[in-house]
PDB file of N, CA and C in Angstrom:
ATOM      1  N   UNK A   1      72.672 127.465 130.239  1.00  0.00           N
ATOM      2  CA  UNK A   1      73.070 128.330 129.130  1.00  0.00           C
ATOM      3  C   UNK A   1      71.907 128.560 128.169  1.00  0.00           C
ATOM      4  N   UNK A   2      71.113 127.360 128.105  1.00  0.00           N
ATOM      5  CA  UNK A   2      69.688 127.764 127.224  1.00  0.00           C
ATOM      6  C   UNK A   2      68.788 128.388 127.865  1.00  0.00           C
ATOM      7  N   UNK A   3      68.818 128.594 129.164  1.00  0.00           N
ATOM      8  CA  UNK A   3      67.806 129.292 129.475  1.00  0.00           C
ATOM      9  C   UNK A   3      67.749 131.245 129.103  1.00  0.00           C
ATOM     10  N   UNK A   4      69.619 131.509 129.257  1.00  0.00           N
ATOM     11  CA  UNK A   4      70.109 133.090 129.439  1.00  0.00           C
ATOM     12  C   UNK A   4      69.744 132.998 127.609  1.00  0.00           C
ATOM     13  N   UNK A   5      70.017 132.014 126.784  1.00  0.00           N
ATOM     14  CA  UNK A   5      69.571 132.451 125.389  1.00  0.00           C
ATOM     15  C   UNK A   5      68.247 132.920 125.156  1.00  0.00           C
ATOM     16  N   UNK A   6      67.425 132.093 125.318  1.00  0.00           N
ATOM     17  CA  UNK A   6      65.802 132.003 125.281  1.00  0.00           C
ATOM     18  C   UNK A   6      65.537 133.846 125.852  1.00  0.00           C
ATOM     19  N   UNK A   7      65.901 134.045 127.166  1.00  0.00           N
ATOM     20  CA  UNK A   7      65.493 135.054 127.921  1.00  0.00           C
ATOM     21  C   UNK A   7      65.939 136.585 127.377  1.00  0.00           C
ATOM     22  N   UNK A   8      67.408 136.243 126.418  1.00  0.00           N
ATOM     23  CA  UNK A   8      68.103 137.186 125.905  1.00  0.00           C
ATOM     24  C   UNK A   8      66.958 137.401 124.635  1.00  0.00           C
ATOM     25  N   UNK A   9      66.817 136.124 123.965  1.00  0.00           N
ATOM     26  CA  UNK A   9      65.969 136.611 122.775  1.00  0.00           C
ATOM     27  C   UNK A   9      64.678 137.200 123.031  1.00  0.00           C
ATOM     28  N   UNK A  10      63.571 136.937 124.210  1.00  0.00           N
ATOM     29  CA  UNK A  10      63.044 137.579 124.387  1.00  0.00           C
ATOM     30  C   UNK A  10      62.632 138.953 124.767  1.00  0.00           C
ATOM     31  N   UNK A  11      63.914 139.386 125.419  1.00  0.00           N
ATOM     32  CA  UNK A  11      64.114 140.606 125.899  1.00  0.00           C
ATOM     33  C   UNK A  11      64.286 141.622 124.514  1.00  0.00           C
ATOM     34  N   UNK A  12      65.368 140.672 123.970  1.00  0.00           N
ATOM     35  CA  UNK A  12      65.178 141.583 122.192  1.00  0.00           C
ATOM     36  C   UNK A  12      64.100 141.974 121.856  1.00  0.00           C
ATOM     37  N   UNK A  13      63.321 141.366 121.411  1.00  0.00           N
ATOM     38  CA  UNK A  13      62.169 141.138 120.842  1.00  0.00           C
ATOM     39  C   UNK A  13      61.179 141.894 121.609  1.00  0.00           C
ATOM     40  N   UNK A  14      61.217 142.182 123.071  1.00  0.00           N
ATOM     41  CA  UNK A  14      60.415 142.846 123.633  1.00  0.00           C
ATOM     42  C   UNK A  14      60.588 144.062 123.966  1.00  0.00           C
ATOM     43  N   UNK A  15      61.955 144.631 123.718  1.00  0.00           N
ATOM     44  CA  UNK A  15      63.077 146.230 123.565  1.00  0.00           C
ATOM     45  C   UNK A  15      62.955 146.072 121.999  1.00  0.00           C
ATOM     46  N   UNK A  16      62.577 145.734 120.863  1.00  0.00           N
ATOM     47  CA  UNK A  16      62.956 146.027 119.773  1.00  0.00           C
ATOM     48  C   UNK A  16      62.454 147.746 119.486  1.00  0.00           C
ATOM     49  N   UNK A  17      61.141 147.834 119.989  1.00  0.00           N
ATOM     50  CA  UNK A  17      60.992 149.349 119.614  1.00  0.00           C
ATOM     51  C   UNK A  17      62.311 150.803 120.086  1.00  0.00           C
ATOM     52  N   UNK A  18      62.606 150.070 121.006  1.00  0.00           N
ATOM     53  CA  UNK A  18      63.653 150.876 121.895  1.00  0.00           C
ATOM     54  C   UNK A  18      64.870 150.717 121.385  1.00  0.00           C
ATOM     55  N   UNK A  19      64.954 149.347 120.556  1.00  0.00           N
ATOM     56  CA  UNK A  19      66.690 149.171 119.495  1.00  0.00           C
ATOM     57  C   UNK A  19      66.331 149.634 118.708  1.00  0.00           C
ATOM     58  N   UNK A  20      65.424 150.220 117.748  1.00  0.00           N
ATOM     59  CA  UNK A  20      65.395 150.246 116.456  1.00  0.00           C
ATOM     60  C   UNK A  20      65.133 151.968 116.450  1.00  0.00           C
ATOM     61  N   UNK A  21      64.457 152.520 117.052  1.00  0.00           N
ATOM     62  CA  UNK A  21      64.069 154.019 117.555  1.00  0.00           C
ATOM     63  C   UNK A  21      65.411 154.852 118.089  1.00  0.00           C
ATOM     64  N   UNK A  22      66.682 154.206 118.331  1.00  0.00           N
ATOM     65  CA  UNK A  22      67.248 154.624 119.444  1.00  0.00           C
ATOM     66  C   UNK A  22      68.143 155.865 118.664  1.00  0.00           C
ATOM     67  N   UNK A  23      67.978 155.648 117.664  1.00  0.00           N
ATOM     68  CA  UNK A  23      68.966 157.310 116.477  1.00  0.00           C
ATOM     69  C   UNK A  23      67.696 158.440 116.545  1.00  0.00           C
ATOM     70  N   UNK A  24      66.486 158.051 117.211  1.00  0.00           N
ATOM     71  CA  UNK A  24      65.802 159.673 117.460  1.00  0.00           C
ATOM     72  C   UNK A  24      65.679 160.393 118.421  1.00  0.00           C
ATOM     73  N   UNK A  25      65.167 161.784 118.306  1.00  0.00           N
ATOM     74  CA  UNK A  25      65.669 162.367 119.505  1.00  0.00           C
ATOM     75  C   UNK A  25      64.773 162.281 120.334  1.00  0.00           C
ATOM     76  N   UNK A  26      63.333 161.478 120.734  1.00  0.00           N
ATOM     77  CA  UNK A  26      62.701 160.977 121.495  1.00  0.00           C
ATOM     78  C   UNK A  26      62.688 159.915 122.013  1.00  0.00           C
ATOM     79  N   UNK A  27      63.876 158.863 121.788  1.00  0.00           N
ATOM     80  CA  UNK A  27      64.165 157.827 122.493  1.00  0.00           C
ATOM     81  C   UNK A  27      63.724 157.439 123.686  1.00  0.00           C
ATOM     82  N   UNK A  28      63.677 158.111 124.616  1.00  0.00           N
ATOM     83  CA  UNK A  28      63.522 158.865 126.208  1.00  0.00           C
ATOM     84  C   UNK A  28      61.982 158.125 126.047  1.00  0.00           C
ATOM     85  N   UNK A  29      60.895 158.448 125.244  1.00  0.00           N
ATOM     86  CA  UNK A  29      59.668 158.636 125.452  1.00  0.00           C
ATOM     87  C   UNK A  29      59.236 157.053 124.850  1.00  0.00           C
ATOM     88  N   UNK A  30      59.968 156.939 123.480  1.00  0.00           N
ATOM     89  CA  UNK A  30      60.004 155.425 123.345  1.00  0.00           C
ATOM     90  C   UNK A  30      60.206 154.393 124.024  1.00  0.00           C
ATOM     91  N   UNK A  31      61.305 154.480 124.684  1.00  0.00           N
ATOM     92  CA  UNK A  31      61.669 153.757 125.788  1.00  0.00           C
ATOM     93  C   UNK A  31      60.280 153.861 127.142  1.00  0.00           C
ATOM     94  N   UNK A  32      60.470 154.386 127.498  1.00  0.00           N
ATOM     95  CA  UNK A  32      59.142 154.963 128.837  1.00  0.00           C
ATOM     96  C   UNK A  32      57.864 154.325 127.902  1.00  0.00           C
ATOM     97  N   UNK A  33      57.622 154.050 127.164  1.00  0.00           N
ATOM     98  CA  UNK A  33      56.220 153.377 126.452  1.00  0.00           C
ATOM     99  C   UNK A  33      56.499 152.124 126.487  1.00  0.00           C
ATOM    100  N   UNK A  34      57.890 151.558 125.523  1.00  0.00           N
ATOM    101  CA  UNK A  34      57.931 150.334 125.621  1.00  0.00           C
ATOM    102  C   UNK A  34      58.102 149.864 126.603  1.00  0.00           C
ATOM    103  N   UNK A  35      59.057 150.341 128.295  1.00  0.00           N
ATOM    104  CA  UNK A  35      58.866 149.918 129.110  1.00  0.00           C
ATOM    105  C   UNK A  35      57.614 149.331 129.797  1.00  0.00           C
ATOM    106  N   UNK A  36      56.986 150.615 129.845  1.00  0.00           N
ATOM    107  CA  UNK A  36      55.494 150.377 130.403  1.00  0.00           C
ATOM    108  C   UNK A  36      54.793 149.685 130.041  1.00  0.00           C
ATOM    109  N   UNK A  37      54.256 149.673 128.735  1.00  0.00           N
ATOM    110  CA  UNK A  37      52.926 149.615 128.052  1.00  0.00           C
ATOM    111  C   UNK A  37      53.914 148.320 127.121  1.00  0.00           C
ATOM    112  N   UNK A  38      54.528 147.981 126.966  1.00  0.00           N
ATOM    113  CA  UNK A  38      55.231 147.205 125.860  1.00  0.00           C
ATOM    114  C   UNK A  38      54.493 145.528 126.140  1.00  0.00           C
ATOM    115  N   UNK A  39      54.273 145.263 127.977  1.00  0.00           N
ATOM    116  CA  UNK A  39      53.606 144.088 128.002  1.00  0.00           C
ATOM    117  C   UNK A  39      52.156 143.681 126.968  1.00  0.00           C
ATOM    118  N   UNK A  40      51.699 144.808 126.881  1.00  0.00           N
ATOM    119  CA  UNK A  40      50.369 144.729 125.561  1.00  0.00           C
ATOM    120  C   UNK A  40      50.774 144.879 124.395  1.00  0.00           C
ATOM    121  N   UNK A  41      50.172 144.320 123.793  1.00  0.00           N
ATOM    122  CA  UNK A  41      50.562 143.874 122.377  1.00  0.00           C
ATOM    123  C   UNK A  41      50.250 145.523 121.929  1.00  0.00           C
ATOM    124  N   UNK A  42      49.272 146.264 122.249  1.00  0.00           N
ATOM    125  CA  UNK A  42      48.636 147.720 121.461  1.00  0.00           C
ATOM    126  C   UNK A  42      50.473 148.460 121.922  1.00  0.00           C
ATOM    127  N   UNK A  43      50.120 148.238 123.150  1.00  0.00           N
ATOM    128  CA  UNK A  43      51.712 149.563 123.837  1.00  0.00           C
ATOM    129  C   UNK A  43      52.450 149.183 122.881  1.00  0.00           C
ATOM    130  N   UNK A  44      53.053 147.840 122.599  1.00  0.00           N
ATOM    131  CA  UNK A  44      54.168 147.114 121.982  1.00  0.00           C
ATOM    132  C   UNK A  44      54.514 147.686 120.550  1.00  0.00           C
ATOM    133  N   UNK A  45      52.619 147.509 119.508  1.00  0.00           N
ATOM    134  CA  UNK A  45      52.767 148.393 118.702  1.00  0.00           C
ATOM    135  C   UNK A  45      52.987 149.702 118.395  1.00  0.00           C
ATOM    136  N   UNK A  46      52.286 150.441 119.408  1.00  0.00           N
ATOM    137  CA  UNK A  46      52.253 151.712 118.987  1.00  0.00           C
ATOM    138  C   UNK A  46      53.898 152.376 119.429  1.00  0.00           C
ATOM    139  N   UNK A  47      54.627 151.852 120.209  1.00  0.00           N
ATOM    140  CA  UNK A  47      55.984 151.794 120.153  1.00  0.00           C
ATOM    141  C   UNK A  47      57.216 151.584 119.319  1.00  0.00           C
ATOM    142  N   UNK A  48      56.512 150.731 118.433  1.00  0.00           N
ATOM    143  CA  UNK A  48      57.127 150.109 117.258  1.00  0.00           C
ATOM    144  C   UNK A  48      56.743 150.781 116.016  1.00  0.00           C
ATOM    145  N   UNK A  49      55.564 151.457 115.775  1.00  0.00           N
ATOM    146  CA  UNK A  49      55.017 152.385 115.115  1.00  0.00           C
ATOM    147  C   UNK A  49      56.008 153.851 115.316  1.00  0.00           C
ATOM    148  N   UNK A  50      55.943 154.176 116.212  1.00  0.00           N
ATOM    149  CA  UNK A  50      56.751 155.224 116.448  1.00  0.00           C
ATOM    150  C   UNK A  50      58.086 155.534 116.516  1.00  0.00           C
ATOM    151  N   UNK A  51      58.815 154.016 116.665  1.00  0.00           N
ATOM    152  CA  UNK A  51      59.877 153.625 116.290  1.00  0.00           C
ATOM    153  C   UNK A  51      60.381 154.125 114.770  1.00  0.00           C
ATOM    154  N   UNK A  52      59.393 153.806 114.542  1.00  0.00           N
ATOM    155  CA  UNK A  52      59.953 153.302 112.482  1.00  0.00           C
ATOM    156  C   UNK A  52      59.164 154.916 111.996  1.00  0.00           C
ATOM    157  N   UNK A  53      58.809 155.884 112.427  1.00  0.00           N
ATOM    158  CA  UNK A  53      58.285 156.909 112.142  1.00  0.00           C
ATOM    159  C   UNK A  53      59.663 157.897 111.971  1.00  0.00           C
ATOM    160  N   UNK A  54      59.474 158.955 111.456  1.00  0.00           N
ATOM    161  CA  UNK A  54      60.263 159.948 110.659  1.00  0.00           C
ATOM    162  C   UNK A  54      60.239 161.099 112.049  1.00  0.00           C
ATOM    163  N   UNK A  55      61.307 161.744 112.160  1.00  0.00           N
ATOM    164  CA  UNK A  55      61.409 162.818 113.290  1.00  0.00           C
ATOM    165  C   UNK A  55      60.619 163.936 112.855  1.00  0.00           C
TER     166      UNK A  55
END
């Protein structure tokens, strides 16, 4: 059971650009970055950057 916690929180934490972005209408493209590129810390940011950015 501690392991599905640990793995759940990480997965958060590593989709956060993709939870927090998900009320814009480029979601699609957020997602497809954080997927990809999200393992690097730069992808991760600039995902999260774009996340929290204005439409």
């Amino acid at each position: 059971m501690g392991e599905f916690l640990v793995i759940a929180i990480i997965l958060g934490v590593y989709f956060l650009p993709t939870i927090i972005g998900s009320s814009k209408n480029n979601i699609g493209a957020i997602f497809a970055l954080n997927l990809l590129l999200g393992w690097t810390f730069i992808g991760w940011v600039i995902a999260f950057v774009w996340a929290l950015t204005k439409d």
